[in-house]
PDB file of N, CA and C in Angstrom:
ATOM      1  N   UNK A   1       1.913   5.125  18.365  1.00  0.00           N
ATOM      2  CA  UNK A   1       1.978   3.815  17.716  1.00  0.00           C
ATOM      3  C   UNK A   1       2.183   3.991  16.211  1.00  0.00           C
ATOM      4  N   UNK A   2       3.115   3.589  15.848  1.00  0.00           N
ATOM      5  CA  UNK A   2       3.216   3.281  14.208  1.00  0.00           C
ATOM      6  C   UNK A   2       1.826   3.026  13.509  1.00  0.00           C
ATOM      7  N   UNK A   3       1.585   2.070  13.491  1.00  0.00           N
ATOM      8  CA  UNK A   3       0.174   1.614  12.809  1.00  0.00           C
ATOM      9  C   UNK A   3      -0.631   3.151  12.655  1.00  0.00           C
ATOM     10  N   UNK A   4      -1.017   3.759  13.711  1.00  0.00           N
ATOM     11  CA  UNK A   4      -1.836   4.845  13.871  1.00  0.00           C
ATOM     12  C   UNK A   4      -1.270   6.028  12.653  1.00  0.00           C
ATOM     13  N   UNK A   5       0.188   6.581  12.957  1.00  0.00           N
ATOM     14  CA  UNK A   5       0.527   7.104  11.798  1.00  0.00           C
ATOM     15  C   UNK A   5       0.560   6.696  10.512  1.00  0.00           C
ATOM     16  N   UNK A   6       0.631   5.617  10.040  1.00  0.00           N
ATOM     17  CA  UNK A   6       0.777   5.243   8.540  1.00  0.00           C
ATOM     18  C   UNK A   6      -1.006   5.244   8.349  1.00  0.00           C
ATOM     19  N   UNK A   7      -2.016   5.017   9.213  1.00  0.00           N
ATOM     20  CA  UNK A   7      -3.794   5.010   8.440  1.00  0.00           C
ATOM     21  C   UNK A   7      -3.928   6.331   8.681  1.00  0.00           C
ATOM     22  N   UNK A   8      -3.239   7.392   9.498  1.00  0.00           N
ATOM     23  CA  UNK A   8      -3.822   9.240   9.105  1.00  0.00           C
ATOM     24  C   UNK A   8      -2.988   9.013   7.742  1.00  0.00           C
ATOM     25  N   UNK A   9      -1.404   8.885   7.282  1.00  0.00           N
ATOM     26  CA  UNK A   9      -1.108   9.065   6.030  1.00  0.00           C
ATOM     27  C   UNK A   9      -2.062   8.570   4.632  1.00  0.00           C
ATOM     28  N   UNK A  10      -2.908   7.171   5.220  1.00  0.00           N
ATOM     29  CA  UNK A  10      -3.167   6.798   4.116  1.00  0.00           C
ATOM     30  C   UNK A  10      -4.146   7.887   3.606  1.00  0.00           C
ATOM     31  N   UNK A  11      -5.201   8.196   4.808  1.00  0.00           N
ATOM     32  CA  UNK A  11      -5.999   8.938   4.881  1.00  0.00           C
ATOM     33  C   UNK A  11      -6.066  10.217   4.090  1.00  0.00           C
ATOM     34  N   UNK A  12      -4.589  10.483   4.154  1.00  0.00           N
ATOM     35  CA  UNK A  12      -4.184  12.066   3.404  1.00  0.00           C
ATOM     36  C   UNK A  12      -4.173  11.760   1.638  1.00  0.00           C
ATOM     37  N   UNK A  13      -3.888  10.189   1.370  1.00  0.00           N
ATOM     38  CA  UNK A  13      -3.459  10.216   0.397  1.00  0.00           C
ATOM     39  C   UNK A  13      -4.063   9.951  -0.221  1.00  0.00           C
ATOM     40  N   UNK A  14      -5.440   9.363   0.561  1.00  0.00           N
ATOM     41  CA  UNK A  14      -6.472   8.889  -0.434  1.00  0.00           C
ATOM     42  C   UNK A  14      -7.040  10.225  -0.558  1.00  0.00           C
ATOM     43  N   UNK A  15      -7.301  11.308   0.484  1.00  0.00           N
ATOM     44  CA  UNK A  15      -8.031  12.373  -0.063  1.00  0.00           C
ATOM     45  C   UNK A  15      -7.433  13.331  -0.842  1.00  0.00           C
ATOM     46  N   UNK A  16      -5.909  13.518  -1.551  1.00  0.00           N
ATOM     47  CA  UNK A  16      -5.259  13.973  -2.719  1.00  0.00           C
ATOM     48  C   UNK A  16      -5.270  12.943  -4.221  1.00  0.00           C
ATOM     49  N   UNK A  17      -5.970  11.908  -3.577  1.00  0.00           N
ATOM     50  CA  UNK A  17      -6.299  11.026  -4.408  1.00  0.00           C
ATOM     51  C   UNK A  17      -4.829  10.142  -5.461  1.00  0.00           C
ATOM     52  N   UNK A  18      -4.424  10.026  -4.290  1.00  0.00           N
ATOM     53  CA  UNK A  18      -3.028   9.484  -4.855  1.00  0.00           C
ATOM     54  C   UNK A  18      -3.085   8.033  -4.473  1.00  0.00           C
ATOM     55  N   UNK A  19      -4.450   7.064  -3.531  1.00  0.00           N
ATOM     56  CA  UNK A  19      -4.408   5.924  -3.483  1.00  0.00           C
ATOM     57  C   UNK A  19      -5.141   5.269  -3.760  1.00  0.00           C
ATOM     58  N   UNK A  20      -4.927   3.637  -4.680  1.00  0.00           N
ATOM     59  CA  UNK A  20      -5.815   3.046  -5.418  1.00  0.00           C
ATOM     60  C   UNK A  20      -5.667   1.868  -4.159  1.00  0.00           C
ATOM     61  N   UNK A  21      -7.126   1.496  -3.991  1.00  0.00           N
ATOM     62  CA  UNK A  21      -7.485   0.099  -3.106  1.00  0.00           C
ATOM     63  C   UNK A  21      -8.162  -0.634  -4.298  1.00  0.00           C
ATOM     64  N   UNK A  22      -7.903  -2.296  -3.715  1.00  0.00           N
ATOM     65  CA  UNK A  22      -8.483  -3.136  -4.304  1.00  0.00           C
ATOM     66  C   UNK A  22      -7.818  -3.636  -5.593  1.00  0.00           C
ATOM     67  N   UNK A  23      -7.463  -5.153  -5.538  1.00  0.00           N
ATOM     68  CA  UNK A  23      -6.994  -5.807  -6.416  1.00  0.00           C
ATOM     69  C   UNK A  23      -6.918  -5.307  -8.116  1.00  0.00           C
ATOM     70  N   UNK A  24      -7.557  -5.201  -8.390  1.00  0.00           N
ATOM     71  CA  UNK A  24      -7.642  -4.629  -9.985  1.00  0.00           C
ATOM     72  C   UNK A  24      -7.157  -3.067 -10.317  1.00  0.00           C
ATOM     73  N   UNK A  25      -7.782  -2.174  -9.611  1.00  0.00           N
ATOM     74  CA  UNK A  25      -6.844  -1.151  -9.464  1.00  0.00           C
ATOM     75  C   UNK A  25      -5.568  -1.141  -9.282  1.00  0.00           C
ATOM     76  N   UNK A  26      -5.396  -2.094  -7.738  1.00  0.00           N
ATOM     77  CA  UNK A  26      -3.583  -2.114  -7.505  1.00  0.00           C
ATOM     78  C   UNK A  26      -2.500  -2.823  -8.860  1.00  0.00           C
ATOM     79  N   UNK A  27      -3.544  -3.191  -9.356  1.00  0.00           N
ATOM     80  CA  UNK A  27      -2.851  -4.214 -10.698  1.00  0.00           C
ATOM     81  C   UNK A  27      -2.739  -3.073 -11.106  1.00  0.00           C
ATOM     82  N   UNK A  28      -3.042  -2.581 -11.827  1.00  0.00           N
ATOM     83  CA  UNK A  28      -3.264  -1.328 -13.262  1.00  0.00           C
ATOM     84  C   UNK A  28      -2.352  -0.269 -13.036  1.00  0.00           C
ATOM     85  N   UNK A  29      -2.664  -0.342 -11.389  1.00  0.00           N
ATOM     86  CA  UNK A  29      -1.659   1.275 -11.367  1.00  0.00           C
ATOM     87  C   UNK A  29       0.049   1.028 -11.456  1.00  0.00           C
ATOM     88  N   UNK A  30       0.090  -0.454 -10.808  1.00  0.00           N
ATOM     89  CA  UNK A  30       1.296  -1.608 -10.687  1.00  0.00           C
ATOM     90  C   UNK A  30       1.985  -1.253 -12.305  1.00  0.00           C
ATOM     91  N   UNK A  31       0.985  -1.968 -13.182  1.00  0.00           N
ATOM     92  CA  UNK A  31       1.711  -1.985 -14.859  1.00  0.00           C
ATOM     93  C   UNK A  31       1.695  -0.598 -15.037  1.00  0.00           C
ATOM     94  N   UNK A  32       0.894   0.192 -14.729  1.00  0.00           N
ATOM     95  CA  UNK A  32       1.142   1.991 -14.995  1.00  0.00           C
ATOM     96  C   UNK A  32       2.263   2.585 -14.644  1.00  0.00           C
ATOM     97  N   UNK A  33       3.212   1.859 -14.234  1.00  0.00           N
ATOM     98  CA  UNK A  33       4.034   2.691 -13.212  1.00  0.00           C
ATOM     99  C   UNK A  33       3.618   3.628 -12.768  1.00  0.00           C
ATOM    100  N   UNK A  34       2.654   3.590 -11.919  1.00  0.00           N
ATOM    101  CA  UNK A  34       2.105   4.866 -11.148  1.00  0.00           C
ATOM    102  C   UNK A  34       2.523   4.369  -9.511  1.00  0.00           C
ATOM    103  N   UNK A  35       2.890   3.408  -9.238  1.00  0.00           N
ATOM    104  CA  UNK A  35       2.828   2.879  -8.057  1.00  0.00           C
ATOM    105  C   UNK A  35       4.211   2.906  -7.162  1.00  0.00           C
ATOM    106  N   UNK A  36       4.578   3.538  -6.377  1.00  0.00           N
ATOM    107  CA  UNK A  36       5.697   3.897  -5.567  1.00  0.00           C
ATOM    108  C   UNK A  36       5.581   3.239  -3.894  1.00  0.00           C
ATOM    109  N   UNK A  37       4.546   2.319  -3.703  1.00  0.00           N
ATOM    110  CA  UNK A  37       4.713   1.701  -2.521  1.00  0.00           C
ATOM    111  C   UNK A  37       2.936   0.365  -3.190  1.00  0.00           C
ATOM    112  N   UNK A  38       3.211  -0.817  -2.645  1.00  0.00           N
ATOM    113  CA  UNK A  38       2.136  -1.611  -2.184  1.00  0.00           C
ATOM    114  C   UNK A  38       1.787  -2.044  -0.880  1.00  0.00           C
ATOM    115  N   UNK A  39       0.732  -1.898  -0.020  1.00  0.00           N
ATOM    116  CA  UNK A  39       0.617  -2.309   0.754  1.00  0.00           C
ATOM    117  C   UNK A  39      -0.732  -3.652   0.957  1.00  0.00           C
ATOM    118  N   UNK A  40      -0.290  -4.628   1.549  1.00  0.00           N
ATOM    119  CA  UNK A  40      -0.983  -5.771   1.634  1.00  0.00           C
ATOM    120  C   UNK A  40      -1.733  -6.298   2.906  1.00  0.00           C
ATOM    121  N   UNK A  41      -2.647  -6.001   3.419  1.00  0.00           N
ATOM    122  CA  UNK A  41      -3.047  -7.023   5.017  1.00  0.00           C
ATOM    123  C   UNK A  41      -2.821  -8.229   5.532  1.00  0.00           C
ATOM    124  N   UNK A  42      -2.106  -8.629   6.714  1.00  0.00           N
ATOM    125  CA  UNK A  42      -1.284  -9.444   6.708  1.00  0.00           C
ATOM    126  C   UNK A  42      -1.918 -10.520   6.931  1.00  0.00           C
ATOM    127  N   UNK A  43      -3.682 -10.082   6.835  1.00  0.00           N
ATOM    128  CA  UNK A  43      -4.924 -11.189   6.614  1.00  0.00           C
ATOM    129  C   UNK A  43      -5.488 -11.597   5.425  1.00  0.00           C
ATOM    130  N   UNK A  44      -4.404 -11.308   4.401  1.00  0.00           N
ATOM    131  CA  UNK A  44      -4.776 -11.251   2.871  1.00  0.00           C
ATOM    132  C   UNK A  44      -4.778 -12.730   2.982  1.00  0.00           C
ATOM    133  N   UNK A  45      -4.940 -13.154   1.298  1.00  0.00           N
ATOM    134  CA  UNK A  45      -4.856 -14.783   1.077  1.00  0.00           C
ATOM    135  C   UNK A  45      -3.883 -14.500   0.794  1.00  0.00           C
ATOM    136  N   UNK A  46      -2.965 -15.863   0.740  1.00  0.00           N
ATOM    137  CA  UNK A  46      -1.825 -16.520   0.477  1.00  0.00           C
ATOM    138  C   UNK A  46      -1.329 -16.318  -1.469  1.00  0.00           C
ATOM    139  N   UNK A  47      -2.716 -16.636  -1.999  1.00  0.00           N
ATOM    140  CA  UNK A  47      -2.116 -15.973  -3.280  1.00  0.00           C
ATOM    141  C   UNK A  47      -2.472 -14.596  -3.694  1.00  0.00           C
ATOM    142  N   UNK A  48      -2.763 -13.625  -3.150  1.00  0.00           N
ATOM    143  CA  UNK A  48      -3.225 -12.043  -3.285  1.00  0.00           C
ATOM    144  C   UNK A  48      -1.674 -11.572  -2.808  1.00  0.00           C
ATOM    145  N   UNK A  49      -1.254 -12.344  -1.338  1.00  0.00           N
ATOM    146  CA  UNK A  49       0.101 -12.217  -0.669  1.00  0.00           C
ATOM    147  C   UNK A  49       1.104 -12.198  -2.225  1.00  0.00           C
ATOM    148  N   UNK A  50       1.400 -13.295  -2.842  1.00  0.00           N
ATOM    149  CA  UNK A  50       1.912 -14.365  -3.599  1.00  0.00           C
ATOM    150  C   UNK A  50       1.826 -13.063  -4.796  1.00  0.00           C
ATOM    151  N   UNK A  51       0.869 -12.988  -5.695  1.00  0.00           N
ATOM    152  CA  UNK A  51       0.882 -12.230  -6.783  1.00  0.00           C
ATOM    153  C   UNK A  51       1.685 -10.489  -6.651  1.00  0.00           C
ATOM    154  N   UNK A  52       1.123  -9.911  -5.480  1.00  0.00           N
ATOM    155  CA  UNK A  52       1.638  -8.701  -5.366  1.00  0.00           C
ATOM    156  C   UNK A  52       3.326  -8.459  -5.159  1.00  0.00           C
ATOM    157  N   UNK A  53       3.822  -9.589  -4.212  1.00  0.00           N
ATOM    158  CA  UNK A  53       4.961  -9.720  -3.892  1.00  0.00           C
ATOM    159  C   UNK A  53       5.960 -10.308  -5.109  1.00  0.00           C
ATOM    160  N   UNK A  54       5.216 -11.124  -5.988  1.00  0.00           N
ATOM    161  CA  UNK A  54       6.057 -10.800  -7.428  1.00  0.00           C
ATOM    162  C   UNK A  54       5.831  -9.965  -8.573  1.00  0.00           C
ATOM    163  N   UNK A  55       4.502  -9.139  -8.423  1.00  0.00           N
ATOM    164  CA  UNK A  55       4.690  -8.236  -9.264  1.00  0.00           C
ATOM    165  C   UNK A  55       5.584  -6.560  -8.758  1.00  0.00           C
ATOM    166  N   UNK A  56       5.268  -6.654  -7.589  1.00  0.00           N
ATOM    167  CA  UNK A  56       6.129  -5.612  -6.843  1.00  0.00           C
ATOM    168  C   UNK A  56       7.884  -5.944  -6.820  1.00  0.00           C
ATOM    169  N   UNK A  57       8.076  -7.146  -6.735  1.00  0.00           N
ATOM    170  CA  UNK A  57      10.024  -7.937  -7.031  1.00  0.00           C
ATOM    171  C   UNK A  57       9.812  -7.294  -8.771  1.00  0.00           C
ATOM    172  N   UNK A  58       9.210  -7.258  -9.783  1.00  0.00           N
ATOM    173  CA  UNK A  58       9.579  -7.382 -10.905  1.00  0.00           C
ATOM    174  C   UNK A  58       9.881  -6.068 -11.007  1.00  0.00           C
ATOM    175  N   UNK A  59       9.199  -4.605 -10.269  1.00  0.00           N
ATOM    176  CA  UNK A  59       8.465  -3.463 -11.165  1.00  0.00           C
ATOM    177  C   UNK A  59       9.380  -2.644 -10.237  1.00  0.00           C
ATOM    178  N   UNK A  60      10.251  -3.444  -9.118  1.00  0.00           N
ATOM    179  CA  UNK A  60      11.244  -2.625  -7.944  1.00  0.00           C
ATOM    180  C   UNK A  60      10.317  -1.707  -7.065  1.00  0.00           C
ATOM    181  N   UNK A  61       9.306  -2.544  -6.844  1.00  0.00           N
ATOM    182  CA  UNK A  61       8.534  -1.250  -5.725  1.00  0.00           C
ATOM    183  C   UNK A  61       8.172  -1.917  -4.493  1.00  0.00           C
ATOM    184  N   UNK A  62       8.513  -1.186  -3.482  1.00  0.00           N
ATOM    185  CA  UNK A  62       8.138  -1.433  -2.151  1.00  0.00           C
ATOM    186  C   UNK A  62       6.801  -1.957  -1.966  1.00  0.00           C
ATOM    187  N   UNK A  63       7.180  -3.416  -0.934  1.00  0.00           N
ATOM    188  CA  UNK A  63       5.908  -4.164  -0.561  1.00  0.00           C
ATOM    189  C   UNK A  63       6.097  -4.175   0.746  1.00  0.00           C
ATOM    190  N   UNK A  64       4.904  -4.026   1.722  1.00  0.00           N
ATOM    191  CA  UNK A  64       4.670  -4.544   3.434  1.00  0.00           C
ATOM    192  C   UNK A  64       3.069  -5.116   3.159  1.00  0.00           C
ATOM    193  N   UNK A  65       3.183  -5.909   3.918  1.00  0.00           N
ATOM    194  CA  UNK A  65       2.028  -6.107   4.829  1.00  0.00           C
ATOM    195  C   UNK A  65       1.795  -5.945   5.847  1.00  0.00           C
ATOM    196  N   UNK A  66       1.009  -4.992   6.259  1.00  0.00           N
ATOM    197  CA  UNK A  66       1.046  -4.589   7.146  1.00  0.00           C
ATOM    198  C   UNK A  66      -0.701  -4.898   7.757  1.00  0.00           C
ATOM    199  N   UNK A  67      -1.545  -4.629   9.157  1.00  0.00           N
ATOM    200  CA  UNK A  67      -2.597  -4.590   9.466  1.00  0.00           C
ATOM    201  C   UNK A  67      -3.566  -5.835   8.779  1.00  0.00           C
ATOM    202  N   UNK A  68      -4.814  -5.541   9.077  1.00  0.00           N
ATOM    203  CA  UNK A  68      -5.846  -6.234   8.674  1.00  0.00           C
ATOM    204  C   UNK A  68      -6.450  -5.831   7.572  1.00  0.00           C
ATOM    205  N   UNK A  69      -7.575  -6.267   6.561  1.00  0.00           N
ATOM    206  CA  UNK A  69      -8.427  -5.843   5.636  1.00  0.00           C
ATOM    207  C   UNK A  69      -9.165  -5.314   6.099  1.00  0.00           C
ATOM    208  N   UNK A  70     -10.189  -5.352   7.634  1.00  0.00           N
ATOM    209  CA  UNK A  70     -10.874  -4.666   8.041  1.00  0.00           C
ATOM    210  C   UNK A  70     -10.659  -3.531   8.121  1.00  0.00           C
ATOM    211  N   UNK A  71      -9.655  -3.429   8.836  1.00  0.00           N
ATOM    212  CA  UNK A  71      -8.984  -2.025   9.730  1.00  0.00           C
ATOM    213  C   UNK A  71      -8.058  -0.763   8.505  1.00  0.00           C
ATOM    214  N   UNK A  72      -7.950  -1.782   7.286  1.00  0.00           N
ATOM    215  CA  UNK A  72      -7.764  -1.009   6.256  1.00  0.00           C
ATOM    216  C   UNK A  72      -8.980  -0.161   6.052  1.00  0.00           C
ATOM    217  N   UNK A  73      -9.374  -1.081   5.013  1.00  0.00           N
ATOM    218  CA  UNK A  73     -10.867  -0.439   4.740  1.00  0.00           C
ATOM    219  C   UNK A  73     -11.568   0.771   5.392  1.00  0.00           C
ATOM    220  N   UNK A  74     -11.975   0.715   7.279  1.00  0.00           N
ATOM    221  CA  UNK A  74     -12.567   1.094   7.831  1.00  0.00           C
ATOM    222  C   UNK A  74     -11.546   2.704   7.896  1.00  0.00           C
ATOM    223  N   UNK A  75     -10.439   2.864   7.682  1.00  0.00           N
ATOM    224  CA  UNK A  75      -9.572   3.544   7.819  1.00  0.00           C
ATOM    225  C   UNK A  75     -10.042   4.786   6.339  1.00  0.00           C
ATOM    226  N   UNK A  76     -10.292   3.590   5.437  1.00  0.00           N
ATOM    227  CA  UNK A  76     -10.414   4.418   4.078  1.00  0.00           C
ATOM    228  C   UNK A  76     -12.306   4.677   3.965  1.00  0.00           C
ATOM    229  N   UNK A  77     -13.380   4.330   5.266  1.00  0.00           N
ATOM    230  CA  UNK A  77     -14.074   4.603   4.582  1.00  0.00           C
ATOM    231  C   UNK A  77     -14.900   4.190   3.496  1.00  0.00           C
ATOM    232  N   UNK A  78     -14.255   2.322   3.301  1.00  0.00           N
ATOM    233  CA  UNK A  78     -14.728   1.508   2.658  1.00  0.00           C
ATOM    234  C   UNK A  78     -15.285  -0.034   3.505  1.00  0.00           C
ATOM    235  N   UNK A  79     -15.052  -1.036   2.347  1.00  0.00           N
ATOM    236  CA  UNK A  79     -15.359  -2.110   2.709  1.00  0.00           C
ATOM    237  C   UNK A  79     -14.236  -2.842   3.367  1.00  0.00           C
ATOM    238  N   UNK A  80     -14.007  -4.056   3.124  1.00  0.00           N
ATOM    239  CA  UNK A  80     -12.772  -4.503   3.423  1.00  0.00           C
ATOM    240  C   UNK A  80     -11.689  -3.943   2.552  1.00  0.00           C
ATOM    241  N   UNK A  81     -10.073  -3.972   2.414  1.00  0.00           N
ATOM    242  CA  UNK A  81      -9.320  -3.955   1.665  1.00  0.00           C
ATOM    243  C   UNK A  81      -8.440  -5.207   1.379  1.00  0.00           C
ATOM    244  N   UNK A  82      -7.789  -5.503   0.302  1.00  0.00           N
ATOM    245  CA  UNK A  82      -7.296  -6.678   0.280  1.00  0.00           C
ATOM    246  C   UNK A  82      -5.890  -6.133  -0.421  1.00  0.00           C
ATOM    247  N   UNK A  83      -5.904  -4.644  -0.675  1.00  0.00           N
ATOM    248  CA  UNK A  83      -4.802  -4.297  -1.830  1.00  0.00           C
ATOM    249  C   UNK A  83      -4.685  -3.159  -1.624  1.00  0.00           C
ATOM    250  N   UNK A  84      -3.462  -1.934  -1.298  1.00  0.00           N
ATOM    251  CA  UNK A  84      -3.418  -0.761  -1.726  1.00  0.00           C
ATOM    252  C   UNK A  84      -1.972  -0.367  -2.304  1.00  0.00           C
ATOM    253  N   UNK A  85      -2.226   0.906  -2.909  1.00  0.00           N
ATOM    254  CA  UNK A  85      -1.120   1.134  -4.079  1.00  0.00           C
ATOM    255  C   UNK A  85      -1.031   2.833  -3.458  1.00  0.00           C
ATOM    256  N   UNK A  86       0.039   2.963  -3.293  1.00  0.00           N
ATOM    257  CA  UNK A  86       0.512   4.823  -2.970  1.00  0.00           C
ATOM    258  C   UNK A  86       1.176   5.536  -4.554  1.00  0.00           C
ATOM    259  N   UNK A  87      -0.184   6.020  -4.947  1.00  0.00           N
ATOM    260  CA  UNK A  87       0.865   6.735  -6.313  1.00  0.00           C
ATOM    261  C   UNK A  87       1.592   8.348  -6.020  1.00  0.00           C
ATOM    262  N   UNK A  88       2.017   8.237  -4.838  1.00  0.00           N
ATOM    263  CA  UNK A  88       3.097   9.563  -4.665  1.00  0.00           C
ATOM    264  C   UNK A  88       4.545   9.335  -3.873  1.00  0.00           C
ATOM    265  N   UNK A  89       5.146   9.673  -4.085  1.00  0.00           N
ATOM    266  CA  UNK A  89       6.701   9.406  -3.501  1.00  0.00           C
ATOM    267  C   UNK A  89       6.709   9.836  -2.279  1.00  0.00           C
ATOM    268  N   UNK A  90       6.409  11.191  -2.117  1.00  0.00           N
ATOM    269  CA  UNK A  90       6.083  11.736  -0.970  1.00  0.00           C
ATOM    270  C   UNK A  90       5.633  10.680   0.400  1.00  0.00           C
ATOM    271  N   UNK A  91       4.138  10.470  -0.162  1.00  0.00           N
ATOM    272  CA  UNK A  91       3.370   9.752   0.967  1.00  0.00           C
ATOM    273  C   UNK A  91       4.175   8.684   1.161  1.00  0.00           C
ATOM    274  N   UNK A  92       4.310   7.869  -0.230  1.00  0.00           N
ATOM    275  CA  UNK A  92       5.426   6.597  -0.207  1.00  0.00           C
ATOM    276  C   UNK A  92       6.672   6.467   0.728  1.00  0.00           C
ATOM    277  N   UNK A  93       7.059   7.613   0.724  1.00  0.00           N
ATOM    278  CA  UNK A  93       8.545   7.886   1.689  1.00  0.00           C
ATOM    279  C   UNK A  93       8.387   8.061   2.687  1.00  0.00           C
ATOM    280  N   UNK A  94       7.122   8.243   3.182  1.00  0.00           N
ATOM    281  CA  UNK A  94       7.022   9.055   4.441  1.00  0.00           C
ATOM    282  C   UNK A  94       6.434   7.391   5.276  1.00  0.00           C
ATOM    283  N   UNK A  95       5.674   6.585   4.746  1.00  0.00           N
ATOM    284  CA  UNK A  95       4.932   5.806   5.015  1.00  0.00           C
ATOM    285  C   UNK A  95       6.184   4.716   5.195  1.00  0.00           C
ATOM    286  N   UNK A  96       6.975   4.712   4.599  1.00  0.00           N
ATOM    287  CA  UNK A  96       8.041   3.595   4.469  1.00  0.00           C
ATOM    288  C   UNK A  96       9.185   4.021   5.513  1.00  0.00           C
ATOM    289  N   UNK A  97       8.982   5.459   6.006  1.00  0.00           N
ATOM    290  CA  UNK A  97       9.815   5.922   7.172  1.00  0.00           C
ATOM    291  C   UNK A  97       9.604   5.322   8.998  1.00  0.00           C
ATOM    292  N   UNK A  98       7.684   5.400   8.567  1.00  0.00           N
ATOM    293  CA  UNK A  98       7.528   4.470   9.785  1.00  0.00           C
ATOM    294  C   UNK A  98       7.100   3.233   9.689  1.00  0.00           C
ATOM    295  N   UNK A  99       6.991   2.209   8.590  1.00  0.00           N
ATOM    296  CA  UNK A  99       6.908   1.262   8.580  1.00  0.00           C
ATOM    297  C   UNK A  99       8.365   0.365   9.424  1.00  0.00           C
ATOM    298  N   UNK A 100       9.080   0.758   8.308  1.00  0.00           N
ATOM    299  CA  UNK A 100      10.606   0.182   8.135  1.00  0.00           C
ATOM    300  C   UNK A 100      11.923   0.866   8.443  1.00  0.00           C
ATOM    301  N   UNK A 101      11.552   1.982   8.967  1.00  0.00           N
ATOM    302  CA  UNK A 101      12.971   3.023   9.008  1.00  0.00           C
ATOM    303  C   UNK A 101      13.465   3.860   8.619  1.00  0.00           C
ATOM    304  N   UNK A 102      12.347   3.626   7.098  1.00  0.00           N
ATOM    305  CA  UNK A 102      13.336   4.661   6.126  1.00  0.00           C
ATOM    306  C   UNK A 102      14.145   3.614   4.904  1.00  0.00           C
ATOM    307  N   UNK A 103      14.444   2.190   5.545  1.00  0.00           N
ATOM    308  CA  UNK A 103      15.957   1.225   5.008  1.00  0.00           C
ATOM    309  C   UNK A 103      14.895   0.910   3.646  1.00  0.00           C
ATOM    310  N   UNK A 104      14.283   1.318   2.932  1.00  0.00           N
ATOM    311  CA  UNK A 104      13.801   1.368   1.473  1.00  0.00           C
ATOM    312  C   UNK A 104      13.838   1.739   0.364  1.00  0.00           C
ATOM    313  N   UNK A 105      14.902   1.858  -0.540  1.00  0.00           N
ATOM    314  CA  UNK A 105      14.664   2.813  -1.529  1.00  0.00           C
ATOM    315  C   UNK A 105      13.299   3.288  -2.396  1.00  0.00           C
ATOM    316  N   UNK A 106      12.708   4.200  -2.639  1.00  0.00           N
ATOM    317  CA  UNK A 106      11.910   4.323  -3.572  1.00  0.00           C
ATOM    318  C   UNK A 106      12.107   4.521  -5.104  1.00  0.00           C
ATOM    319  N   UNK A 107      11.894   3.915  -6.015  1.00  0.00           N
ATOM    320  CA  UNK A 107      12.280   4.518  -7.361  1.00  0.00           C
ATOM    321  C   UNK A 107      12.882   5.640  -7.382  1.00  0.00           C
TER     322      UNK A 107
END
């Protein structure tokens, strides 16, 4: 199952420490250009949806929503998630291979 591969990736990436969860982080790393993929729960709110999806259109970086906040979270070992940010190309590319195909450019 897809889903299953992209939460071991996240898994990898949070423990090289290349992923920021949670709204304020995903902001920061967003204006940092540190951020090479966003990912959103497709149980987010409507404006968490709303903000990421135009700061990700402005900054040219890949957005999905993908899964739940629970099933994020529980994946990372946390609480809920409402926000995550991939700061590596690598993971980014690889994650966007089974999301979407691959049909993504990355920066």
């Amino acid at each position: 199952m897809v889903d299953e591969r992209i939460y071991g990736l996240l898994g990898l990436c949070q423990r090289a420490g290349k992923l920021k969860s949670g709204e304020f982080s995903v902001e920061k790393s967003l204006k940092g250009h540190k951020s090479f993929l966003v990912i959103v729960p497709e149980d987010a709110s409507d404006n968490t949806k709303k903000k990421f999806r135009n700061m990700t259109t402005y900054r040219d970086v890949p957005y999905f929503e993908l899964g739940t906040k629970e099933k994020l979270g529980m994946q990372l070992g946390k609480s809920e998630r409402s926000s995550l940010s991939i700061e590596d190309e690598g993971f980014a590319k690889a994650m966007i291979k089974y999301i979407d195909g691959g049909n993504v450019n990355v920066r």
